[in-house]
Protein backbone atom coordinates (compact mmCIF):
# COMPACT_ATOMS: atom_id res chain seq x y z
CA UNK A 1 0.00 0.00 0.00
CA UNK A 2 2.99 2.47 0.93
CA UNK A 3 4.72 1.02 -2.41
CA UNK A 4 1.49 2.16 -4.20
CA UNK A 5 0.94 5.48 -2.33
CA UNK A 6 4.51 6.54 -2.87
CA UNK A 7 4.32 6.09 -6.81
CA UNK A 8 1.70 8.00 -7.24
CA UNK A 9 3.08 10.37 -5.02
CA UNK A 10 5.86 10.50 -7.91
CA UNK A 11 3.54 10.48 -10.76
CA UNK A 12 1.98 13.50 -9.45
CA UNK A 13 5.50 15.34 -8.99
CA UNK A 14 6.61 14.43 -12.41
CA UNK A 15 3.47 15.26 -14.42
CA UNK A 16 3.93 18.33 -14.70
CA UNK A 17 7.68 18.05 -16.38
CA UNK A 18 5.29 15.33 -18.48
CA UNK A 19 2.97 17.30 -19.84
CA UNK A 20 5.78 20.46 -20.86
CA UNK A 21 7.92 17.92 -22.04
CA UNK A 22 4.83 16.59 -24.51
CA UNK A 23 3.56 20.30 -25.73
CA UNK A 24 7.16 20.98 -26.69
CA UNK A 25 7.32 17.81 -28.97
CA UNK A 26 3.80 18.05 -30.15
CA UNK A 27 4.85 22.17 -31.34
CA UNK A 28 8.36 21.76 -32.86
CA UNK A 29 9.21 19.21 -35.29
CA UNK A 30 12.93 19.76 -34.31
CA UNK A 31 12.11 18.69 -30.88
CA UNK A 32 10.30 15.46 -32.49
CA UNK A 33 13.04 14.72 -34.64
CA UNK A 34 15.79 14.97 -31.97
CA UNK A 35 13.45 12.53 -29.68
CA UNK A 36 12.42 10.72 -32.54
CA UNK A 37 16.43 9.98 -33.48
CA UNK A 38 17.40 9.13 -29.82
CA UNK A 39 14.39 6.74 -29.60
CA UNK A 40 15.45 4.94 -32.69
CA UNK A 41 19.46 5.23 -31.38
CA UNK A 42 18.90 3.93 -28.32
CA UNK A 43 16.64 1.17 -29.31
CA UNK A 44 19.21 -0.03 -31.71
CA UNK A 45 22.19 -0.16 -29.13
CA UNK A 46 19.73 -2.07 -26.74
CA UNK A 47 19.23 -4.91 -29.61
CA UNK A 48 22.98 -4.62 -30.37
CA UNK A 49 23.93 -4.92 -26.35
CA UNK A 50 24.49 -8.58 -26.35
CA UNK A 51 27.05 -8.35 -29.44
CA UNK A 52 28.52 -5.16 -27.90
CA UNK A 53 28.86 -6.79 -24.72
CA UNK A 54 30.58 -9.92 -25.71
CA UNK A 55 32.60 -8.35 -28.23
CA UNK A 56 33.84 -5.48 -24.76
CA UNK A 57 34.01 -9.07 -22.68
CA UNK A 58 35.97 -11.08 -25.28
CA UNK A 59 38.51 -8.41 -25.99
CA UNK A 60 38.94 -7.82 -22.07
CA UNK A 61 39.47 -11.55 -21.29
CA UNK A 62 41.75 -11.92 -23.95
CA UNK A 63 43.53 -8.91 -22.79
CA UNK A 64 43.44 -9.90 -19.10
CA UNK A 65 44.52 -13.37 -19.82
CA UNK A 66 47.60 -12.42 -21.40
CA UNK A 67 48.81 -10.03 -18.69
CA UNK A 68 48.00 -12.42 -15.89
CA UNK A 69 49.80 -11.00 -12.48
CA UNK A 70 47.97 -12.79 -9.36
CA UNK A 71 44.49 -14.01 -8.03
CA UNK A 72 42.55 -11.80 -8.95
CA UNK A 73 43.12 -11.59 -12.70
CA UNK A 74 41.97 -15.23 -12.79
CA UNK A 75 39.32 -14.25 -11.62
CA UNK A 76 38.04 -11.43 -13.44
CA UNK A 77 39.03 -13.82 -16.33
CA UNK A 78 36.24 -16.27 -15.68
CA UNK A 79 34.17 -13.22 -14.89
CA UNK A 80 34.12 -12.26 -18.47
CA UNK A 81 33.75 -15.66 -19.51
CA UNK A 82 30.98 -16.01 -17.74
CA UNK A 83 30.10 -13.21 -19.28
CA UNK A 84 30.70 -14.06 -23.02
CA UNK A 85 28.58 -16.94 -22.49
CA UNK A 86 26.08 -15.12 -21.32
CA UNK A 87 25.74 -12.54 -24.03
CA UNK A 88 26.98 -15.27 -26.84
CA UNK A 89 24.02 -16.98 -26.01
CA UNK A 90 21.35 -13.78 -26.24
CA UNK A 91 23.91 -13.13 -29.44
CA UNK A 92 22.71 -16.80 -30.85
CA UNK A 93 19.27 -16.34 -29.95
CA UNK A 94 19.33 -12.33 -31.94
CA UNK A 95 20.30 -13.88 -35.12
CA UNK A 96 17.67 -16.55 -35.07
CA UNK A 97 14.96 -13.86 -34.85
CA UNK A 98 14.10 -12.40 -38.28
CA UNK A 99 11.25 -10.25 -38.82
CA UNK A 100 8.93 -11.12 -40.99
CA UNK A 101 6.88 -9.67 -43.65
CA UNK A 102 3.54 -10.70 -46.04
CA UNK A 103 5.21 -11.77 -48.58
CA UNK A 104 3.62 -12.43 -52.50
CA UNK A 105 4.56 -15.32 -55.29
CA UNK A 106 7.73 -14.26 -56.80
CA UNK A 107 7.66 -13.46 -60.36
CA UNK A 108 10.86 -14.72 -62.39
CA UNK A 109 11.83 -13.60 -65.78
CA UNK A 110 10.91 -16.37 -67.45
CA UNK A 111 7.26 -15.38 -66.84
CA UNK A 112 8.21 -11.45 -67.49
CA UNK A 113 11.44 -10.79 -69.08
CA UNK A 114 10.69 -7.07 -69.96
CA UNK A 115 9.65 -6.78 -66.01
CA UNK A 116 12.76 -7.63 -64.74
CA UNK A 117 14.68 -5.75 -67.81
CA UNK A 118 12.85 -2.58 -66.83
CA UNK A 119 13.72 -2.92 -63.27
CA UNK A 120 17.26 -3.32 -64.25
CA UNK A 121 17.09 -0.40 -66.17
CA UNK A 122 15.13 1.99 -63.38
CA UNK A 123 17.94 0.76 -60.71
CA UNK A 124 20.59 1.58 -62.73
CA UNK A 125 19.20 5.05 -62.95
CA UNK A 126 18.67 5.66 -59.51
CA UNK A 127 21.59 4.08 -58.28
CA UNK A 128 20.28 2.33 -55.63
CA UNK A 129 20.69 -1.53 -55.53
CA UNK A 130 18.02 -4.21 -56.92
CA UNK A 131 15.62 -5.57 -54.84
CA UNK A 132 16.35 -9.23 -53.82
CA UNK A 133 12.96 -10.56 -55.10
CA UNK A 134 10.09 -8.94 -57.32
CA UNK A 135 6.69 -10.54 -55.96
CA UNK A 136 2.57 -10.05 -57.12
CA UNK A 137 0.67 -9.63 -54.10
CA UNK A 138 -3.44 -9.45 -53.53
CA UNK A 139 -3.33 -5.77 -52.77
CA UNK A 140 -3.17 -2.52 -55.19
CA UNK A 141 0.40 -1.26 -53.80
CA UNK A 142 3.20 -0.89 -55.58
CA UNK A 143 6.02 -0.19 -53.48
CA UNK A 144 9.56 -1.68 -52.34
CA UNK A 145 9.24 -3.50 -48.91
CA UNK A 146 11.88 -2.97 -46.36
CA UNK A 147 12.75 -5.84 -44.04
CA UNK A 148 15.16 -6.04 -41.35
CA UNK A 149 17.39 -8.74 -41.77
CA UNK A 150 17.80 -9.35 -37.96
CA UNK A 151 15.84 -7.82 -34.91
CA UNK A 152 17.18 -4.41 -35.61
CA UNK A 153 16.51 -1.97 -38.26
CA UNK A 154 20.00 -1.28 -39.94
CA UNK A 155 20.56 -3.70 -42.58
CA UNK A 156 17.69 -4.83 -44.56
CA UNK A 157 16.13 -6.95 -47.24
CA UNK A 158 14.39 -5.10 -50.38
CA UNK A 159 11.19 -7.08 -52.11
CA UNK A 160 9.28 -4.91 -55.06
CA UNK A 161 5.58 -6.02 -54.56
CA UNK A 162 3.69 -5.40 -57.24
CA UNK A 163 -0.24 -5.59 -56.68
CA UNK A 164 -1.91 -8.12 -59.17
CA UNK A 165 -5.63 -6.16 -59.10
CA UNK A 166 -3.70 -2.67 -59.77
CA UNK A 167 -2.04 -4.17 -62.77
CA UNK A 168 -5.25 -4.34 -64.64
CA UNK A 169 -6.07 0.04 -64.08
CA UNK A 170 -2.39 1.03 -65.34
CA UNK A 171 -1.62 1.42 -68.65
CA UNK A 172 1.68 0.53 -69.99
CA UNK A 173 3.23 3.83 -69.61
CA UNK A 174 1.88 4.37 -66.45
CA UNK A 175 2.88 1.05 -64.59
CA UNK A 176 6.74 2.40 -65.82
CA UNK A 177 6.23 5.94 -64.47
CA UNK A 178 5.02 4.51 -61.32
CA UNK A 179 7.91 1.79 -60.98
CA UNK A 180 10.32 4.68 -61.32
CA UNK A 181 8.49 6.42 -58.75
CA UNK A 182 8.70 3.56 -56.20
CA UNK A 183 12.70 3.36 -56.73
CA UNK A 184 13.11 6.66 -56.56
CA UNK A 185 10.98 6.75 -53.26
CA UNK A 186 13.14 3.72 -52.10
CA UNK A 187 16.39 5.46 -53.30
CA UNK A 188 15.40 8.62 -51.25
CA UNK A 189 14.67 6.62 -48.05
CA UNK A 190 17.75 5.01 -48.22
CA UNK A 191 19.87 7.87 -48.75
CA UNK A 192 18.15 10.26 -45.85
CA UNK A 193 18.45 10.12 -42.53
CA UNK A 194 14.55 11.17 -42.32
CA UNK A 195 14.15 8.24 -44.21
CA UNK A 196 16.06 6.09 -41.98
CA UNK A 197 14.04 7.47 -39.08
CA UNK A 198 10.57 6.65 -40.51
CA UNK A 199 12.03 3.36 -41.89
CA UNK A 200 12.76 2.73 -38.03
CA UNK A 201 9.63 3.71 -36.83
CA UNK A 202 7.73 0.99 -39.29
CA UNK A 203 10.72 -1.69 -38.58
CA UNK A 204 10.28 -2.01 -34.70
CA UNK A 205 6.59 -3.16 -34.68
CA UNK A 206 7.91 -6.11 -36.79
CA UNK A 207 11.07 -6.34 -34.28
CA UNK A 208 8.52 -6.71 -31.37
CA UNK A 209 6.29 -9.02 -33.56
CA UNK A 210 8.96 -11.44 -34.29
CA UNK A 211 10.18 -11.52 -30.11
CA UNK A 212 6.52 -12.18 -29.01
CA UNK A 213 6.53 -15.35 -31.29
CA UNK A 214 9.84 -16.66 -30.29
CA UNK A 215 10.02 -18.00 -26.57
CA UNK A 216 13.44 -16.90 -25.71
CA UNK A 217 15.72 -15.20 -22.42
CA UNK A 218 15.92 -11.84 -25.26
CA UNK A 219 12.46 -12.11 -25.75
CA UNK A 220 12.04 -11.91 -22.02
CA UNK A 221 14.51 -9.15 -21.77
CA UNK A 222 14.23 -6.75 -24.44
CA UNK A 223 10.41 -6.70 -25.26
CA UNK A 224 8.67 -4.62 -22.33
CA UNK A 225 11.42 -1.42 -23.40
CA UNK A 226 10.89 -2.36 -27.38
CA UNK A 227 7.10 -1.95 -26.76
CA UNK A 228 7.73 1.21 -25.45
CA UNK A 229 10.04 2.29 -28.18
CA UNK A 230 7.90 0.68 -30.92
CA UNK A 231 5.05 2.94 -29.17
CA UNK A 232 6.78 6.12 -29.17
CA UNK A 233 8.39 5.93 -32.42
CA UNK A 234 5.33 5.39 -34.13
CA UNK A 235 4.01 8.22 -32.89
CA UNK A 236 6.91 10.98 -33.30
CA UNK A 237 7.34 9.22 -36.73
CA UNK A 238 3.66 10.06 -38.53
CA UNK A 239 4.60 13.23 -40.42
CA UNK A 240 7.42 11.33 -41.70
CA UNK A 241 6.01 8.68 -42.71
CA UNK A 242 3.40 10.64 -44.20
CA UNK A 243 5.24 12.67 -46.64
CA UNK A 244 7.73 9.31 -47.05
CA UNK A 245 4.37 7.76 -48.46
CA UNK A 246 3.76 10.45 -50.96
CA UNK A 247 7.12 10.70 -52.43
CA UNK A 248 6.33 7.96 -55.04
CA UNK A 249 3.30 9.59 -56.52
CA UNK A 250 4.63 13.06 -55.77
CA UNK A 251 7.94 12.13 -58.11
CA UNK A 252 5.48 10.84 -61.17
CA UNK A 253 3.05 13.66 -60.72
CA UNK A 254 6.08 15.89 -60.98
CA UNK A 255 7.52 13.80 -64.34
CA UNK A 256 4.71 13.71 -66.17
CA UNK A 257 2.17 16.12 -67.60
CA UNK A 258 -0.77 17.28 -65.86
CA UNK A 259 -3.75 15.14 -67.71
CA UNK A 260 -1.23 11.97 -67.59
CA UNK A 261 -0.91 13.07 -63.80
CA UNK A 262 -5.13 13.22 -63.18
CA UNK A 263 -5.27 9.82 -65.32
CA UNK A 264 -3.21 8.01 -62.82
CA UNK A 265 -4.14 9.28 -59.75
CA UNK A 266 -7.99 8.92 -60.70
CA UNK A 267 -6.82 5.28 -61.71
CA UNK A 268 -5.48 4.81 -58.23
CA UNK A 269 -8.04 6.18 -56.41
CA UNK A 270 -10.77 3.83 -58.55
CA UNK A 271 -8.42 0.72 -57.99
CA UNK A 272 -8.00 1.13 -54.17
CA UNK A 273 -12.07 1.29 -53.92
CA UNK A 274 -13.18 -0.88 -56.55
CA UNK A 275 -11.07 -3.29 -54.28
CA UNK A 276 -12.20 -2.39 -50.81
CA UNK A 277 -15.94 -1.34 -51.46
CA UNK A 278 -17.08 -4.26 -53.87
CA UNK A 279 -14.86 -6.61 -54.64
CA UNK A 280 -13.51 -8.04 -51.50
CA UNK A 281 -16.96 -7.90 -50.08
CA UNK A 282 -18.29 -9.51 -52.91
CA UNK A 283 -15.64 -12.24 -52.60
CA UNK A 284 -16.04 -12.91 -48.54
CA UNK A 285 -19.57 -13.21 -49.25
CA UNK A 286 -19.07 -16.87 -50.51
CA UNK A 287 -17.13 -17.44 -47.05
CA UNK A 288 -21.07 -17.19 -45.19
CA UNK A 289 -21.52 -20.54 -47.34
CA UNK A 290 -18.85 -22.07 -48.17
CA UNK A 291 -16.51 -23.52 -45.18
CA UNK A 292 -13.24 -23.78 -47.58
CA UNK A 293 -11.58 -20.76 -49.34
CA UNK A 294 -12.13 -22.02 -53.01
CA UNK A 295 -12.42 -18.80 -54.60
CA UNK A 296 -10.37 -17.89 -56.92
CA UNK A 297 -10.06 -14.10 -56.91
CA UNK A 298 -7.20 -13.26 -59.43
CA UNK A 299 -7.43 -15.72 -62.50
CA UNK A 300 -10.70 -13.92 -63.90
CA UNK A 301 -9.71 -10.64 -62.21
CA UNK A 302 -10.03 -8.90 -65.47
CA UNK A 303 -13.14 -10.46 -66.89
CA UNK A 304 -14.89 -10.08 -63.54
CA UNK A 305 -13.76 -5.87 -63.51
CA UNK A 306 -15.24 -5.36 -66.99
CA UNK A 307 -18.49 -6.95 -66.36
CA UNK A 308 -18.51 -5.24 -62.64
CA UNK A 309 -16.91 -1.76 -62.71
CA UNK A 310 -19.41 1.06 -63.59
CA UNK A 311 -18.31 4.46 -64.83
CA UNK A 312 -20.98 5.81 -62.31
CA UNK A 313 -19.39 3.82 -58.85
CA UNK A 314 -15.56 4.99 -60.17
CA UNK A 315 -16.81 9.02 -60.01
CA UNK A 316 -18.43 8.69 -57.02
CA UNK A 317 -15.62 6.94 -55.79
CA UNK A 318 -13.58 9.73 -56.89
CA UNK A 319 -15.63 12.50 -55.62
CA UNK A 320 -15.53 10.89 -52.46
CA UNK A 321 -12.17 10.72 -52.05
CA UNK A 322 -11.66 13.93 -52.71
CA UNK A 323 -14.18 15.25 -50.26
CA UNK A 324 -13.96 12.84 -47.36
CA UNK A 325 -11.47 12.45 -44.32
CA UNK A 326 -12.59 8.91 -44.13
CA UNK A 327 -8.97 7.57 -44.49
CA UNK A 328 -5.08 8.75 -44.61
CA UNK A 329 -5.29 7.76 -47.57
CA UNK A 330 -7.99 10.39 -48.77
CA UNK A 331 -6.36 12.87 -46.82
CA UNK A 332 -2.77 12.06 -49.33
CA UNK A 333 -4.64 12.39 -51.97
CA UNK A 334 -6.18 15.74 -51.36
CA UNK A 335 -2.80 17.22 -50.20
CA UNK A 336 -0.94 16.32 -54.10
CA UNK A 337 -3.82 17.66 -55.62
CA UNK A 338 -3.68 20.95 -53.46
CA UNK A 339 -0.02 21.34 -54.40
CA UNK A 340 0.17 20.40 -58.05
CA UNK A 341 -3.29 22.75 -58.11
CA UNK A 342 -5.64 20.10 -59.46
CA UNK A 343 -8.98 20.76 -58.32
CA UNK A 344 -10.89 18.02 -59.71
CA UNK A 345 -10.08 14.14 -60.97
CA UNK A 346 -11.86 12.92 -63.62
CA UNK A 347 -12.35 9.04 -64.64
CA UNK A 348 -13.01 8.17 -68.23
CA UNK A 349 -12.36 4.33 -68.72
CA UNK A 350 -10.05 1.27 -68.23
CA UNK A 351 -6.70 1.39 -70.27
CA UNK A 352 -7.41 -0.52 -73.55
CA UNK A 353 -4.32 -2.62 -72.81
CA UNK A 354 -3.41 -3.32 -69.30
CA UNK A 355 -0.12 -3.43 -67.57
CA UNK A 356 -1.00 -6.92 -67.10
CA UNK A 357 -1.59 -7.84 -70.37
CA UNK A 358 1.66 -6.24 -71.94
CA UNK A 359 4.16 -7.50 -68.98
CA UNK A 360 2.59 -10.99 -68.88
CA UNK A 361 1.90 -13.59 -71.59
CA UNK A 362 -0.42 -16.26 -69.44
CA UNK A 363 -2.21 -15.80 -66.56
CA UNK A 364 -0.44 -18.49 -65.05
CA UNK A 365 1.15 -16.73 -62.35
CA UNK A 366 -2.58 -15.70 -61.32
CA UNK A 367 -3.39 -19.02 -60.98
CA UNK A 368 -0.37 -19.20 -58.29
CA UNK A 369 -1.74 -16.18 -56.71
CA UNK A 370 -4.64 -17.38 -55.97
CA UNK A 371 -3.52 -20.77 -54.28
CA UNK A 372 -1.58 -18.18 -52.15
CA UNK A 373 -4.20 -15.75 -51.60
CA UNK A 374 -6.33 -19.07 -50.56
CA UNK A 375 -3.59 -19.86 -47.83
CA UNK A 376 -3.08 -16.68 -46.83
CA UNK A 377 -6.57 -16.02 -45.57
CA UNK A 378 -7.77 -19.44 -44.35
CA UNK A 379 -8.05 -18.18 -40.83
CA UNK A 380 -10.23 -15.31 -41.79
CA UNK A 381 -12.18 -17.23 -43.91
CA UNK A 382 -12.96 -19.81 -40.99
CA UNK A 383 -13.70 -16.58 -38.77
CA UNK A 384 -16.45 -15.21 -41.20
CA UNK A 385 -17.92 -18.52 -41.83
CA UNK A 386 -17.81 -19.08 -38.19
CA UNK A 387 -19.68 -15.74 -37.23
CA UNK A 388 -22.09 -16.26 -39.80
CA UNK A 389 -22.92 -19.75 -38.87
CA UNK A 390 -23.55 -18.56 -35.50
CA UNK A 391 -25.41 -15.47 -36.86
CA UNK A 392 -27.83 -17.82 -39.15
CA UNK A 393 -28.47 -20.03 -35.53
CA UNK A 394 -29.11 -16.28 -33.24
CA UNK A 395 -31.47 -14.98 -35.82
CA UNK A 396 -33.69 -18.27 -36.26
CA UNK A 397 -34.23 -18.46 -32.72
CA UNK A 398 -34.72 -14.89 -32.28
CA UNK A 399 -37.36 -15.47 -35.15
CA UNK A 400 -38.74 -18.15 -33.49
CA UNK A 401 -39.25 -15.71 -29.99
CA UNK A 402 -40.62 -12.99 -31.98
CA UNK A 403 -43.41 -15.47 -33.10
CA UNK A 404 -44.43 -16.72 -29.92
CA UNK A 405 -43.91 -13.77 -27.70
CA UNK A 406 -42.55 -10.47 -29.20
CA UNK A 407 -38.98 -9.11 -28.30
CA UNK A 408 -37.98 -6.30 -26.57
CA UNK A 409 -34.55 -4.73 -25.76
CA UNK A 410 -31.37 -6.45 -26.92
CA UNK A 411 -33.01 -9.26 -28.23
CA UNK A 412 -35.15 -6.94 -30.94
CA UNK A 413 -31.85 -4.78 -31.36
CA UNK A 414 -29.88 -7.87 -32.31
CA UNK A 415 -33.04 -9.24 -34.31
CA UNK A 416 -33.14 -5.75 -36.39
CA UNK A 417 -29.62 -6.35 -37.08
CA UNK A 418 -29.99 -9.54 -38.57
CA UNK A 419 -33.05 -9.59 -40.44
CA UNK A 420 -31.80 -7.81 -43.21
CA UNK A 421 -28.44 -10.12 -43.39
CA UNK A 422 -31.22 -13.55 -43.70
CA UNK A 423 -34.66 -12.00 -45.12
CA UNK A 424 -35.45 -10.53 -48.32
CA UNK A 425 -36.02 -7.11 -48.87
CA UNK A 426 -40.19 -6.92 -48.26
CA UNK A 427 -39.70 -9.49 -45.22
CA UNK A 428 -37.14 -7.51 -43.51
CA UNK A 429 -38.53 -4.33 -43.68
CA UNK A 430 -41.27 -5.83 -42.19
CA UNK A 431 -39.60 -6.90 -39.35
CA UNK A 432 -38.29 -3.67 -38.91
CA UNK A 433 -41.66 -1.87 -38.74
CA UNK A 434 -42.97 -4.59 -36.42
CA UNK A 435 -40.14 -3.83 -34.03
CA UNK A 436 -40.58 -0.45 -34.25
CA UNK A 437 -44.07 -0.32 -33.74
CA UNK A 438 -43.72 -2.66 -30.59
CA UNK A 439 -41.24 -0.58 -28.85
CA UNK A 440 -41.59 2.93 -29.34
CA UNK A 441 -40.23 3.81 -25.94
CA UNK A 442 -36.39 2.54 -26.89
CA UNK A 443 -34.70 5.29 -28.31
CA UNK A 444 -31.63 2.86 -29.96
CA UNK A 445 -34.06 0.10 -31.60
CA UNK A 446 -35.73 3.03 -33.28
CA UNK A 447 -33.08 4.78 -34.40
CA UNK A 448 -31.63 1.43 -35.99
CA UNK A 449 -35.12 0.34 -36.75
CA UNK A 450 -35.08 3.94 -38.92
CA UNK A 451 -31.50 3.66 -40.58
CA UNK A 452 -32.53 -0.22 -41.56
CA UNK A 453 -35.68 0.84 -43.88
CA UNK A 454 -33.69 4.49 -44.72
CA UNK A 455 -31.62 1.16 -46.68
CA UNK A 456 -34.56 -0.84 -48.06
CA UNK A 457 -36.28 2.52 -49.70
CA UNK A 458 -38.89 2.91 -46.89
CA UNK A 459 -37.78 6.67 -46.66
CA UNK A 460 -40.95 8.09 -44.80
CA UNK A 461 -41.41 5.65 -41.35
CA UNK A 462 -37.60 5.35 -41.46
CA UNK A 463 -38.02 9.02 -40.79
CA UNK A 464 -40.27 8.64 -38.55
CA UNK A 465 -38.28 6.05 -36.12
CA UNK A 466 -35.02 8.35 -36.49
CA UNK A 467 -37.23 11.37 -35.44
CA UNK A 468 -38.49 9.13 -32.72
CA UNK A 469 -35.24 8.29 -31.64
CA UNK A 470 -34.16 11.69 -31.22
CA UNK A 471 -36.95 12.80 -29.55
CA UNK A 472 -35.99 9.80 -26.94
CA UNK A 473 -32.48 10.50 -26.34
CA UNK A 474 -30.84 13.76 -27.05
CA UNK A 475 -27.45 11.77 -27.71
CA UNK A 476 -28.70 10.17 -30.99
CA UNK A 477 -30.66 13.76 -31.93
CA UNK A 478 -27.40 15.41 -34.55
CA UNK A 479 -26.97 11.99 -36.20
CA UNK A 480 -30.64 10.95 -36.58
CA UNK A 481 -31.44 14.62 -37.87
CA UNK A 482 -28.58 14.37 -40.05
CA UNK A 483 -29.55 11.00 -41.79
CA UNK A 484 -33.42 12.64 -41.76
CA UNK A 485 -31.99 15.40 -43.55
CA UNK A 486 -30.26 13.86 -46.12
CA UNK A 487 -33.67 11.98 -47.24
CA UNK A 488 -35.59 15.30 -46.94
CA UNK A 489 -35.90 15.57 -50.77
CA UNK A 490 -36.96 11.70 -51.53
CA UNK A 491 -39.16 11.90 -48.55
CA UNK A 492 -40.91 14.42 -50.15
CA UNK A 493 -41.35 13.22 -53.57
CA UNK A 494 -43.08 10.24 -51.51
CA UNK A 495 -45.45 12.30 -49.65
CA UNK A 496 -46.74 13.86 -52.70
CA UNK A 497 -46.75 11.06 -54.06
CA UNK A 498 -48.36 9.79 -50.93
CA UNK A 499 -51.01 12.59 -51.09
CA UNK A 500 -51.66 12.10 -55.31
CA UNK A 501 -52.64 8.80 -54.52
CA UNK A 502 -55.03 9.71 -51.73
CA UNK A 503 -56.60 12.69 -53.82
């Protein structure tokens, strides 16, 4: 209790000298960069301690051993080889543990000389040396991935990934512009200390990741102060990394002419959300069925984005990127176009021939892709078709209550929820005006009650329940009136309509 009393005691004294100590960082970004590069220092000299040590130890012994004079150089001797043994071992048990990143199926020139030629050629430019593998990954990144070669983040390994999907929006001449801009954004980060710094920052969560799964004496030692410096250098490190990520479209926006520039940035912007916002879920929808991951994702990719990509989902996918702080992401993207004084991206169509189609002669390599994609997300596949298995057995006994008795509280909440994931359209709005009609006194049921048939079409009682909700709780009143708001004008139209019919 004393123990307890007298910390807090010091937490008190010291939070003052705290809280100065964080307005000066958070206001100067020389002050974050000094802490930032003393946090990265100092974590690296803590990961190199057991080599430091038993290279300090070995020298000493050696030294000591050789200039022998009585008693007690024997034994200060065997006290540094106690300690070599010591720190050999932690040494042994350092260069076992290699982080680890998610890596892609390596592409070899066989299946794309001219890839591999035009790498050669972009490296040689820049100066900067190859990457030790060139990989196609699931994602829409193209980017060179830095890995620390041991559990510290000074020497690394380079992999180009190359995302399959993104492959299939580029155009010839655009997949080379933005290759060079990825080498050149490698070449700068390599060559800066900046660069070093946010490199850092990203390698130490991987450091700490690769401890936790190794059971080892350094794991015990050295992952309660990594943690910390993983923490901290994450968080002095975000304007860094921030303008670090922009340096690859920033250098191909500023080598290439302004429509050329609006044509692959509106290209990138479509790609990223024609991914996240209806392919993937379209994809994961076969997991609520299917207990295996037999989809194949990437071997029809480009059949599968002509029939499914409409020119009306890629401008509003633009214009809401460019007028949303939904992501970092967004946020990038409306910072280039700021600077390079673009005020509005335009999307006109896919390229007539893809980057795909002119680096690759088969799609045999997407056939790999997707027997690693299909390993790769196994677990998350089980986890969806777990949930929804367990969904499917919530909602038909939740069914089966609201036939027999009626629901109130959490059980209709969690009924609402569900009807709409295992009813058709006309059913489940049906169940969401019964529950809204039997419990007009809970404020959250009607205001999900009302954003569930706002969904289905059934503007005006969806309305209704949202104005009901906010008349109940005071909390949900700014959101409900916002959502009732944006309806106003259909709501209107169905009124009159409403009325025409009645006249």
């Amino acid at each position: 209790m004393n123990q307890q009393l007298v910390q807090g005691q010091i937490a008190v004294w010291l939070e003052p000298g705290r809280r100065k100590w964080s307005q000066m960082i958070h206001r100067s970004s020389r002050a974050r960069l000094a802490a930032l590069s003393l946090a990265s220092i100092g974590g690296c000299l803590l990961m190199l301690s057991p080599l430091i040590t038993l290279a300090v130890a070995a020298i000493g012994g050696v030294y000591l051993f050789q200039h022998i004079q009585g008693p007690l150089d024997w034994f200060m001797v065997e006290v540094l080889g106690a300690i070599c043994l010591f720190s050999g071992y932690l040494s042994i048990q350092f260069y076992h543990t290699r982080p680890q990143t998610p890596q892609g199926v390596r592409v070899t020139r066989e299946q794309s000389p001219e890839l591999l030629t035009m790498l050669e050629r972009r490296v040689t430019h820049f100066g900067v040396r190859a990457p030790d593998t060139l990989e196609l990954t699931p994602d829409t990144d193209l980017k060179i991935q830095a890995t620390p070669a041991w559990s510290v983040p000074l020497l690394h390994r380079y992999r180009l990934q190359i995302g399959a999907p993104l492959l299939y929006f580029l155009s010839p001449g655009q997949f080379r512009l933005a290759l060079a801009g990825a080498i050149a954004a490698s070449a700068r980060s390599r060559h800066s200390w900046n660069g070093w710094l946010a490199q850092a920052a990203e390698d130490w969560p991987l450091i700490v990741s690769a401890l936790e799964q190794r059971s080892s004496l350094l794991a015990t030692l050295m992952l309660a102060p990594l943690r910390w410096i993983s923490r901290v250098t994450l968080s002095l490190s975000a304007e860094l990394r921030a303008e670090r990520v922009q340096v690859q479209s920033r250098w191909v926006l500023e080598n290439t002419d302004e429509q050329k520039a609006m044509e692959y940035l509106s290209n990138l912007v479509v790609a990223n959300a024609f991914l996240s916002r209806q392919y993937w879920s379209m994809i994961y929808k076969a997991a609520e069925r299917c207990p295996a991951p037999v989809v194949k994702p990437f071997s029809h990719f480009g059949l599968l984005l002509e029939k499914l990509l409409s020119e009306r989902s890629a401008r509003r996918w633009l214009l809401q990127a460019q007028t949303r702080s939904s992501t970092i992401s967004d946020a990038d993207l409306r910072d280039l176009l700021a600077d390079l004084n673009i005020e509005h991206l335009h999307w006109s169509r896919l390229p007539e021939k893809s980057a795909f189609d002119n680096l690759f002669t088969s799609t045999d390599i997407l056939k790999e892709l997707d027997t690693h994609w299909q390993a790769l997300i196994e677990p998350e596949w089980n986890r969806r078709h777990a949930a929804f298995q367990n969904d499917r057995l919530r909602f038909e006994k939740l069914q089966a209550r609201a036939r027999q008795q009626g629901l109130r509280g959490d059980s209709a909440l969690r009924y609402v929820k569900l009807a709409g994931k295992f009813m058709d359209g006309e059913k489940a709005v049906a169940v969401y005006r019964t529950m809204y009609q039997a419990n007009l006194d809970d404020a959250n049921l009607c205001f999900t009650s009302g954003c569930e048939m706002l969904k289905s079409g059934n503007l005006r009682e969806g309305c209704e329940a949202l104005q009901r909700a906010a008349e109940l709780d005071r909390s949900l009143a700014n959101r409900a009136h916002a959502l009732i708001s944006e309806h106003r004008h259909a709501w209107m139209k169905e009124n009159e309509a409403v009325v025409q019919r009645a006249g």
